[in-house]
Protein backbone atom coordinates (compact mmCIF):
# COMPACT_ATOMS: atom_id res chain seq x y z
CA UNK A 1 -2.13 3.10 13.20
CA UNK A 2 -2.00 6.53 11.52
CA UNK A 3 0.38 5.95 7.89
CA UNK A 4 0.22 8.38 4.78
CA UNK A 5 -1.11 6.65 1.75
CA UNK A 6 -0.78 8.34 -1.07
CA UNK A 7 -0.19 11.60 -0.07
CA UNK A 8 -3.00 11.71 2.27
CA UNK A 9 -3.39 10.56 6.26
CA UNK A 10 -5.09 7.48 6.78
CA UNK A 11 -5.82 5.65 10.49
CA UNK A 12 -6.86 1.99 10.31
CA UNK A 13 -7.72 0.43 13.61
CA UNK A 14 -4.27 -2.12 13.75
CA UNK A 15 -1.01 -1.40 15.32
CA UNK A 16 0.45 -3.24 12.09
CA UNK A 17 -0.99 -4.13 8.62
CA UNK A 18 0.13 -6.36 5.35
CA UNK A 19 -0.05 -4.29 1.69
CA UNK A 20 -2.29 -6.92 0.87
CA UNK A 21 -4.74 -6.28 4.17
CA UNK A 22 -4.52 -2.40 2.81
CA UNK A 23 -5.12 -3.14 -0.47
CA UNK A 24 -8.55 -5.36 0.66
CA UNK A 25 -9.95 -2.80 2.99
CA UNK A 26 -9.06 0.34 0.47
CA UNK A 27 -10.55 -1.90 -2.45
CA UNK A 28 -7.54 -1.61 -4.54
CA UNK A 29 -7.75 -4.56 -6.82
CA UNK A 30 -5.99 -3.16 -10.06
CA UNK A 31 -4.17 -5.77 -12.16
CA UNK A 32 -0.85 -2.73 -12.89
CA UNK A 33 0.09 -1.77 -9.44
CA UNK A 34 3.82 -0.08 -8.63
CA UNK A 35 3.87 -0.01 -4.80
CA UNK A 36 6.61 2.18 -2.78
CA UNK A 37 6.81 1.54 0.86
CA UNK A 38 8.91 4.59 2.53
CA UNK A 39 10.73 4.64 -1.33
CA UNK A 40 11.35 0.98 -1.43
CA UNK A 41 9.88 -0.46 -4.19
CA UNK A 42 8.05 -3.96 -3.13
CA UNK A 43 7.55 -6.89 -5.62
CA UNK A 44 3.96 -7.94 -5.96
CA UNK A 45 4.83 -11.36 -4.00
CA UNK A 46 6.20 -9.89 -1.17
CA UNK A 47 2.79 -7.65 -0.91
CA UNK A 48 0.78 -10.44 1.57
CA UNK A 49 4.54 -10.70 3.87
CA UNK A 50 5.46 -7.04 3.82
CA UNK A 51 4.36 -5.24 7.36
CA UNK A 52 3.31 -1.71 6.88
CA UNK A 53 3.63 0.08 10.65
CA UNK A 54 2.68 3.57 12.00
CA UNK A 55 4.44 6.64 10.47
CA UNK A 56 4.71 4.93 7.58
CA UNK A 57 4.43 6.09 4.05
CA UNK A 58 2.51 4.22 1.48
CA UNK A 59 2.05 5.00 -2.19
CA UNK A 60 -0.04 2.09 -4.09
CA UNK A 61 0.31 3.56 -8.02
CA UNK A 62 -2.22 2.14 -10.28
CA UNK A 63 -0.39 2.08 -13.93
CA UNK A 64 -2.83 2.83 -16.74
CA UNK A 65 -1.98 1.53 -20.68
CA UNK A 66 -3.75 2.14 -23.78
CA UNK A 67 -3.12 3.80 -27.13
């Protein structure tokens, strides 16, 4: 499966994969996440149910706070 995530090409060996499978095998494990799946924002419980598929496009945003 080839997707773009976060602005770049990226092939995992799947024909189908959850967020939360990405977010394992990228290493993403930020506590402030905003995640877009083909500009549909997706609710952090719906991340393990949600099905990313080829062609798709993937931004995982990690939101940074501080003063």
């Amino acid at each position: 499966m080839k997707i773009t995530l976060n602005n770049r090409q990226e092939e995992f060996n799947s024909e189908t994969l959850t967020i939360s499978q990405i977010m394992e095998i990228k290493s993403f494990h930020f506590k402030m996440l905003v995640v877009r799946l083909n500009d549909t924002l997706i609710k952090r419980e719906e991340y393990s149910s949600t099905q990313v598929k080829n062609g798709d496009d993937l931004k995982i945003i990690h939101l940074v706070s501080g003063g």
